[in-house]
PDB file of N, CA and C in Angstrom:
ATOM      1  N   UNK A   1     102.107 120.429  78.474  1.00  0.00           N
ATOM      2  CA  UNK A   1     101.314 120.417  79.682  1.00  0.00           C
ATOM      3  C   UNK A   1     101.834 119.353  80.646  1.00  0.00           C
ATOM      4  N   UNK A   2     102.025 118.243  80.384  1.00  0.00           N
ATOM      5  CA  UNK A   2     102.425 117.145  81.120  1.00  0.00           C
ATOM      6  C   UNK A   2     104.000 116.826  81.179  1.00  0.00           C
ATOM      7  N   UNK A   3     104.574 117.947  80.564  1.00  0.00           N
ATOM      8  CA  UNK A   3     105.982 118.275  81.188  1.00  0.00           C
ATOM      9  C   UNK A   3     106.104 119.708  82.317  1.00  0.00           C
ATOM     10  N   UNK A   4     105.094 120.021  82.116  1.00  0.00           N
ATOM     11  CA  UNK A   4     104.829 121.615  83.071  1.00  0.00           C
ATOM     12  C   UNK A   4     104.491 121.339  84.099  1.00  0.00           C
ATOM     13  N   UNK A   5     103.446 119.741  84.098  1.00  0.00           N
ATOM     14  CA  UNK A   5     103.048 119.547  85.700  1.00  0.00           C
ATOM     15  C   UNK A   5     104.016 118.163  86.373  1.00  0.00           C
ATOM     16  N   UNK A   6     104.748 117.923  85.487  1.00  0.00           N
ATOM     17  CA  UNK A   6     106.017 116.642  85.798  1.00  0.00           C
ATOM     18  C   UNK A   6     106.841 117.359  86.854  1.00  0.00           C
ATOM     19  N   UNK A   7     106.982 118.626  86.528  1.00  0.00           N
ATOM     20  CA  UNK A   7     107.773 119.618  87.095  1.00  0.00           C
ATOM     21  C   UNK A   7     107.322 120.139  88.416  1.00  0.00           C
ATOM     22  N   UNK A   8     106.213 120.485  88.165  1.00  0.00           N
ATOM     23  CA  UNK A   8     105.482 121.375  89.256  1.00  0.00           C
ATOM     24  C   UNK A   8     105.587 120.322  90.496  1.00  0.00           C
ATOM     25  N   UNK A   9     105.768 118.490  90.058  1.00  0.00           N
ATOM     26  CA  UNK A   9     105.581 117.523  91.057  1.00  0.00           C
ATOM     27  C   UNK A   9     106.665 117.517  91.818  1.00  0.00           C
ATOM     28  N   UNK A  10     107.716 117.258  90.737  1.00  0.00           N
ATOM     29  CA  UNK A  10     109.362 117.134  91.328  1.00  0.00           C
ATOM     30  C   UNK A  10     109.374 118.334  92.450  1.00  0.00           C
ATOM     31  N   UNK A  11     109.134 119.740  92.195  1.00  0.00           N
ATOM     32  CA  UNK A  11     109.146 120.599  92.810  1.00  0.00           C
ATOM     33  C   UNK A  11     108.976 120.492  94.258  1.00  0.00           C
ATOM     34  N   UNK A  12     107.437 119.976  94.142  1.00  0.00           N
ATOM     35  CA  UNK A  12     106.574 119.629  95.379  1.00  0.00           C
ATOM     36  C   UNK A  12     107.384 118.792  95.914  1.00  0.00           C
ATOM     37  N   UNK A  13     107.895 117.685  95.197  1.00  0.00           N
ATOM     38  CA  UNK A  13     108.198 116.585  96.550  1.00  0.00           C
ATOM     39  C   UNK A  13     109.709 117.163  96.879  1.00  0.00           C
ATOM     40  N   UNK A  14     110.623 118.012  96.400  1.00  0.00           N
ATOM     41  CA  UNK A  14     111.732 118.307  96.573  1.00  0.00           C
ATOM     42  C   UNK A  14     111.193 119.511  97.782  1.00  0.00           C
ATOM     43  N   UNK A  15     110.270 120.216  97.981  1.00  0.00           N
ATOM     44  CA  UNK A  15     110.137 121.054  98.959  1.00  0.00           C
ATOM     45  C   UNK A  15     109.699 120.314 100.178  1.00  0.00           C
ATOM     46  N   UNK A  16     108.949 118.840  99.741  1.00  0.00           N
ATOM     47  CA  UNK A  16     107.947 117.981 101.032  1.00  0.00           C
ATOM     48  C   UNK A  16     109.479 117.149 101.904  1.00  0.00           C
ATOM     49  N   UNK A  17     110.487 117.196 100.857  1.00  0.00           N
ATOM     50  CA  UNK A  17     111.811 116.645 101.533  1.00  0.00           C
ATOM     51  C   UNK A  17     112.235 117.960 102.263  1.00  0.00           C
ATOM     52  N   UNK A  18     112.327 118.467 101.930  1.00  0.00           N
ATOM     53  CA  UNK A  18     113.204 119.917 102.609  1.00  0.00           C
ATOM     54  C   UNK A  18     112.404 119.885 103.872  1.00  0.00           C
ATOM     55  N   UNK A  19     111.226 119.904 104.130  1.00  0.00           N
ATOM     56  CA  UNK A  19     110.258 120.125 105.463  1.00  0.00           C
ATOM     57  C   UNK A  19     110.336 119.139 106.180  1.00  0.00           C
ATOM     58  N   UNK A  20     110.701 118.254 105.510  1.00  0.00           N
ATOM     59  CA  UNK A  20     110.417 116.774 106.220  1.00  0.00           C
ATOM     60  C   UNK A  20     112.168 116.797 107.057  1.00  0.00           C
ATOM     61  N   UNK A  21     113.074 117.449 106.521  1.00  0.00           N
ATOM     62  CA  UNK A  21     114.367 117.780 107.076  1.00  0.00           C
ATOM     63  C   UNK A  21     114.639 118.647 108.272  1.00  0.00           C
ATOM     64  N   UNK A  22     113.518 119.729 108.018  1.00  0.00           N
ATOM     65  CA  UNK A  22     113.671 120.559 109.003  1.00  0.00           C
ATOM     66  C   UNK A  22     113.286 120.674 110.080  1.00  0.00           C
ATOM     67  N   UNK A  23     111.825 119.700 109.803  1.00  0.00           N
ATOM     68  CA  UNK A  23     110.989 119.439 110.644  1.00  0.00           C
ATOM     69  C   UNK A  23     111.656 118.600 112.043  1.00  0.00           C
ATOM     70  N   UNK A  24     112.480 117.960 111.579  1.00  0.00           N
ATOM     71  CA  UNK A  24     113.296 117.157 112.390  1.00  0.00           C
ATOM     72  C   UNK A  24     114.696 117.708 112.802  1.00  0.00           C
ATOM     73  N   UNK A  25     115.403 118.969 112.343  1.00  0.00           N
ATOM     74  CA  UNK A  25     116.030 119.479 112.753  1.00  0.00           C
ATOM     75  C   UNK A  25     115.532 120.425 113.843  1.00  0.00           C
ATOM     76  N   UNK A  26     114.030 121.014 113.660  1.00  0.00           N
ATOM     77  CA  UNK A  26     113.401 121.929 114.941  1.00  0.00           C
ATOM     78  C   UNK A  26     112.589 121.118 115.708  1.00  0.00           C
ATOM     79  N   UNK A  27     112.601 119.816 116.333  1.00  0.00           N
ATOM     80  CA  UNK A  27     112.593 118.702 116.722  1.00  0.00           C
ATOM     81  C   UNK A  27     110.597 118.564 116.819  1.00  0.00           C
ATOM     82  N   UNK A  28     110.512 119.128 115.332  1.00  0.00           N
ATOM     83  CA  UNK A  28     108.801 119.217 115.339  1.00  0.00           C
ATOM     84  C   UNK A  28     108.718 117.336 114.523  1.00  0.00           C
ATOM     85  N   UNK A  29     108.601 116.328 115.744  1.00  0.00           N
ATOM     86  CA  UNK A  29     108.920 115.065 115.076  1.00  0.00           C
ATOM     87  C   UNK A  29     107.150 114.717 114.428  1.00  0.00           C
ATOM     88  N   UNK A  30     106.359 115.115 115.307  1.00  0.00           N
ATOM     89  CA  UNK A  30     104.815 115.112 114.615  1.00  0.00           C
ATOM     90  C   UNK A  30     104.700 115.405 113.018  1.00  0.00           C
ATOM     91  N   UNK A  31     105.285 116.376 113.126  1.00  0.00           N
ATOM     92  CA  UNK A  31     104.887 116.640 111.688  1.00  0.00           C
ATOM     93  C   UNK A  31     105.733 116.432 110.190  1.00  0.00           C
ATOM     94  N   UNK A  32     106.847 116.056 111.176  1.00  0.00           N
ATOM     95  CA  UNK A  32     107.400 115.236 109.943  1.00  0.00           C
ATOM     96  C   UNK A  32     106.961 113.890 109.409  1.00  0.00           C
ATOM     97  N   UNK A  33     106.650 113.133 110.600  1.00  0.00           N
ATOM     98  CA  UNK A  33     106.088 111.694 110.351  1.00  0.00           C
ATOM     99  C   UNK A  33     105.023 112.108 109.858  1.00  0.00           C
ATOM    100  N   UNK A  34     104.148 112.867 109.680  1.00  0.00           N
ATOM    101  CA  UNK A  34     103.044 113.385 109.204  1.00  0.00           C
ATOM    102  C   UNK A  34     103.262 113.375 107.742  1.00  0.00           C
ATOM    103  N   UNK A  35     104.174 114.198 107.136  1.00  0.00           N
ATOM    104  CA  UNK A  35     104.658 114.129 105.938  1.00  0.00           C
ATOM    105  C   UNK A  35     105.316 113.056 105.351  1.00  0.00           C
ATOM    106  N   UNK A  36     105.608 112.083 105.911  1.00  0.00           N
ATOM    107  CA  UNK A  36     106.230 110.827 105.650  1.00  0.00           C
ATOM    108  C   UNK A  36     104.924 110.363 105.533  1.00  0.00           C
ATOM    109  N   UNK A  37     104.330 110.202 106.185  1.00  0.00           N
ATOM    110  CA  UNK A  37     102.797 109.148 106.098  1.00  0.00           C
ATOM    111  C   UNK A  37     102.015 109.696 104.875  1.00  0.00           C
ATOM    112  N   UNK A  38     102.266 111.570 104.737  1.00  0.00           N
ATOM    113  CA  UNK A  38     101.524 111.791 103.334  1.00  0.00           C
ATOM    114  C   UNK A  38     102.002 111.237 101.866  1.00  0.00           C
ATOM    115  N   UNK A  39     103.575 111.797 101.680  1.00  0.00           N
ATOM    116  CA  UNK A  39     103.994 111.361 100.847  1.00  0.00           C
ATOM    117  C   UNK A  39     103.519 109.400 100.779  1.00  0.00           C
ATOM    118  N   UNK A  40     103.506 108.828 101.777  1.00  0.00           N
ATOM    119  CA  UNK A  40     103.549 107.057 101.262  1.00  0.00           C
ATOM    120  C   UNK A  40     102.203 106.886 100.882  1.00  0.00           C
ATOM    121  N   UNK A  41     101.376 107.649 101.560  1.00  0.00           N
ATOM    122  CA  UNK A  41      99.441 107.533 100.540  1.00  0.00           C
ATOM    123  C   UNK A  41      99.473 107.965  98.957  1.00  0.00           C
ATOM    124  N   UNK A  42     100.443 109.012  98.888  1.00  0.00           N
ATOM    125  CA  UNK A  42     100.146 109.485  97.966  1.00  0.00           C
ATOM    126  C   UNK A  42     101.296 108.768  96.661  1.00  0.00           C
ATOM    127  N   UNK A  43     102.484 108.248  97.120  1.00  0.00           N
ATOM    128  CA  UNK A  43     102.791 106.778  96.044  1.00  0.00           C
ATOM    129  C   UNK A  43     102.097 105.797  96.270  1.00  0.00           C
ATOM    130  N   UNK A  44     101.343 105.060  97.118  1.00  0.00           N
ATOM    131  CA  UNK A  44     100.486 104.214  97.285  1.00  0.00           C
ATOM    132  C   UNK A  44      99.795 104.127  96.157  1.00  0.00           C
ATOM    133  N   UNK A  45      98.781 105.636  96.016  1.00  0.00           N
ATOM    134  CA  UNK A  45      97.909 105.830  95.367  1.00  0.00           C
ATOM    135  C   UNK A  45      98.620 106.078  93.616  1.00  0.00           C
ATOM    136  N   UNK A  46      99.598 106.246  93.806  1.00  0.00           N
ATOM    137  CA  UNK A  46     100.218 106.358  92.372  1.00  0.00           C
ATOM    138  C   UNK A  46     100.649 104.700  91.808  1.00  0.00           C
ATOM    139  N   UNK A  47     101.054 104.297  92.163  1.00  0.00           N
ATOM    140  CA  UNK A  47     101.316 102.918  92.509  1.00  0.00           C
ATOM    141  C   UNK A  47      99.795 102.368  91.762  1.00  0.00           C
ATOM    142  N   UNK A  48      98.672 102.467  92.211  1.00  0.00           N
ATOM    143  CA  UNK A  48      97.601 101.608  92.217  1.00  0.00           C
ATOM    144  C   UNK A  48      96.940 102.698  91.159  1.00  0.00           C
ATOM    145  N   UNK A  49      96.545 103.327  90.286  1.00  0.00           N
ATOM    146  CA  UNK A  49      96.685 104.159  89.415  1.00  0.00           C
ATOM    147  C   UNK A  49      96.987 103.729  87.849  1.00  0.00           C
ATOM    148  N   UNK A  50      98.937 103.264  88.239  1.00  0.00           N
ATOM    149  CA  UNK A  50      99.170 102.833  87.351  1.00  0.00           C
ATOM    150  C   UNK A  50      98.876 100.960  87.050  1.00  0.00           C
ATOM    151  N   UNK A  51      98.491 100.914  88.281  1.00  0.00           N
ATOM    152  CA  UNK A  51      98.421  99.310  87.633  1.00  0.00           C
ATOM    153  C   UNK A  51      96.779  99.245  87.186  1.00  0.00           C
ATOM    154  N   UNK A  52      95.975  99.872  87.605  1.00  0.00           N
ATOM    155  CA  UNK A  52      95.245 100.156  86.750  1.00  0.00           C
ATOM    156  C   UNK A  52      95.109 100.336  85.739  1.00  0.00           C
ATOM    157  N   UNK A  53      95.829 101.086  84.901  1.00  0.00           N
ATOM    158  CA  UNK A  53      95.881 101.282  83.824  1.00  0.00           C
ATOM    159  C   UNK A  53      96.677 100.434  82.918  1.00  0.00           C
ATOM    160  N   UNK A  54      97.715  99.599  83.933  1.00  0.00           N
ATOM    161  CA  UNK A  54      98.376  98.591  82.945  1.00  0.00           C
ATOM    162  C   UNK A  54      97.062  97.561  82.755  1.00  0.00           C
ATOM    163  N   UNK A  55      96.338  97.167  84.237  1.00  0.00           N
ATOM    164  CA  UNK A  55      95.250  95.823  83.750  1.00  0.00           C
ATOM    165  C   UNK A  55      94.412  96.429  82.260  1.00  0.00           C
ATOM    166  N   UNK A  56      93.702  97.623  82.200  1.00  0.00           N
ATOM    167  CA  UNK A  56      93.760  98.419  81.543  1.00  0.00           C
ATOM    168  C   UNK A  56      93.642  98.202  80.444  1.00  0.00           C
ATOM    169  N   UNK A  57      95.058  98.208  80.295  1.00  0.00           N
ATOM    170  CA  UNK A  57      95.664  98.073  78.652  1.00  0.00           C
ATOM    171  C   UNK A  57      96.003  96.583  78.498  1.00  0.00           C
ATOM    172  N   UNK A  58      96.148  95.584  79.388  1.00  0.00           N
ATOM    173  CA  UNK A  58      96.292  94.122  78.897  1.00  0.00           C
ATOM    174  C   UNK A  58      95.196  93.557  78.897  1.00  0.00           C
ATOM    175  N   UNK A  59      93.706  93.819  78.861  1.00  0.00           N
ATOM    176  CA  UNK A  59      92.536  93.467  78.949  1.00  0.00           C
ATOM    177  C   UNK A  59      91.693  93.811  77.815  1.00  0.00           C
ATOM    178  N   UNK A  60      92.315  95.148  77.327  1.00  0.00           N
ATOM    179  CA  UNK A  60      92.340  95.666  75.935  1.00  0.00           C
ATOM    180  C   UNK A  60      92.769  95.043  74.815  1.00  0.00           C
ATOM    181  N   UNK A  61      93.962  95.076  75.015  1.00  0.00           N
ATOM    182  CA  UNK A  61      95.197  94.042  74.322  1.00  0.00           C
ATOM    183  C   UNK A  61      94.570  92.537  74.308  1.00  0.00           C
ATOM    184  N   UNK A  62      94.623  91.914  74.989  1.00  0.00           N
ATOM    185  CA  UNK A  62      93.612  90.319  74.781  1.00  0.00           C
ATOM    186  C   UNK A  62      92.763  90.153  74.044  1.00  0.00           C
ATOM    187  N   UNK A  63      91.624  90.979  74.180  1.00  0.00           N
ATOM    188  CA  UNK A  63      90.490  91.478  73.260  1.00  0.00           C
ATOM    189  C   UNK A  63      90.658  91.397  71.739  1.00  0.00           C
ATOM    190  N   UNK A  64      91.347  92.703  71.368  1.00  0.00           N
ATOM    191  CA  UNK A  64      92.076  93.153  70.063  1.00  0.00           C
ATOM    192  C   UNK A  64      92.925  91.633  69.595  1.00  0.00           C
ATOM    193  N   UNK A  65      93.355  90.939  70.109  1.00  0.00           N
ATOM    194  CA  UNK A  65      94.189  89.699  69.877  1.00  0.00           C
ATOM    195  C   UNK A  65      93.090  88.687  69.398  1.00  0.00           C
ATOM    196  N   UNK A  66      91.932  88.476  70.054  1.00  0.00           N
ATOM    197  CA  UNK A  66      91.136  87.468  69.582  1.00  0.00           C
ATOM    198  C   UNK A  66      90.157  88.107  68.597  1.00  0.00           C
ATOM    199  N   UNK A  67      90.064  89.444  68.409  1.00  0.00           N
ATOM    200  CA  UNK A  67      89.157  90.083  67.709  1.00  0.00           C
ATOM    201  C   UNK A  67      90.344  90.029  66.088  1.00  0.00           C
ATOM    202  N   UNK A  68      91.288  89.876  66.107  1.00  0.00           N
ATOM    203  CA  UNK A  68      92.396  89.641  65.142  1.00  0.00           C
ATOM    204  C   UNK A  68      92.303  88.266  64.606  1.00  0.00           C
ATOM    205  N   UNK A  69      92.298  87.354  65.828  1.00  0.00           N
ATOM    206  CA  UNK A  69      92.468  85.710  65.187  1.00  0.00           C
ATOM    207  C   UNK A  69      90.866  85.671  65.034  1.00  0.00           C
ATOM    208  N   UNK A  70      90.338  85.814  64.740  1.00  0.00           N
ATOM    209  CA  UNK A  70      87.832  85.439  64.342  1.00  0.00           C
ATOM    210  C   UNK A  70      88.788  85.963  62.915  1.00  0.00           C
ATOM    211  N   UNK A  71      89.182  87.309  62.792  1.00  0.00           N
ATOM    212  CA  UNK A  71      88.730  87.924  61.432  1.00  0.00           C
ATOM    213  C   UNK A  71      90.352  87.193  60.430  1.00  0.00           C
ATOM    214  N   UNK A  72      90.932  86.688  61.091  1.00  0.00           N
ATOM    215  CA  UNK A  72      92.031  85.914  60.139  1.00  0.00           C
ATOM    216  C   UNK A  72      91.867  84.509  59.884  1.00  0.00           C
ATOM    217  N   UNK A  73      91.290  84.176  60.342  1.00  0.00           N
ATOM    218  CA  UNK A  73      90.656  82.513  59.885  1.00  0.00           C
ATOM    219  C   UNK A  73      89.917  82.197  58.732  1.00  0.00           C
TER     220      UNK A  73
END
């Protein structure tokens, strides 16, 4: 599943480049910057996602570490 939609992404952003090419070859400059501004929300938002999930997991991890040193003493 999460190699089926890894794919389906690459796809997407390999077609959001192609538009974003053409767009500026048929001198439609609106809507390319349009697509430039989408694509950067939408790593933005990937970006902040994953660091989420790293605080996440090192807040987890800390926990499990002192919940280790109580029961080894």
């Amino acid at each position: 599943m999460k190699k089926m939609l890894s794919r389906i992404a690459l796809g997407l952003l390999l077609l959001t480049f192609a538009a974003i090419v053409i767009c500026f070859y048929i001198d439609q400059f609106t809507y390319a910057y349009a697509l430039i501004v989408l694509l950067l929300i939408i790593f933005g938002a990937m970006g902040q996602l994953y660091r989420l999930k790293n605080d996440e997991y090192m807040y987890a991890k800390l926990n499990r570490r002192e919940e280790y040193e109580d029961y080894t003493r």
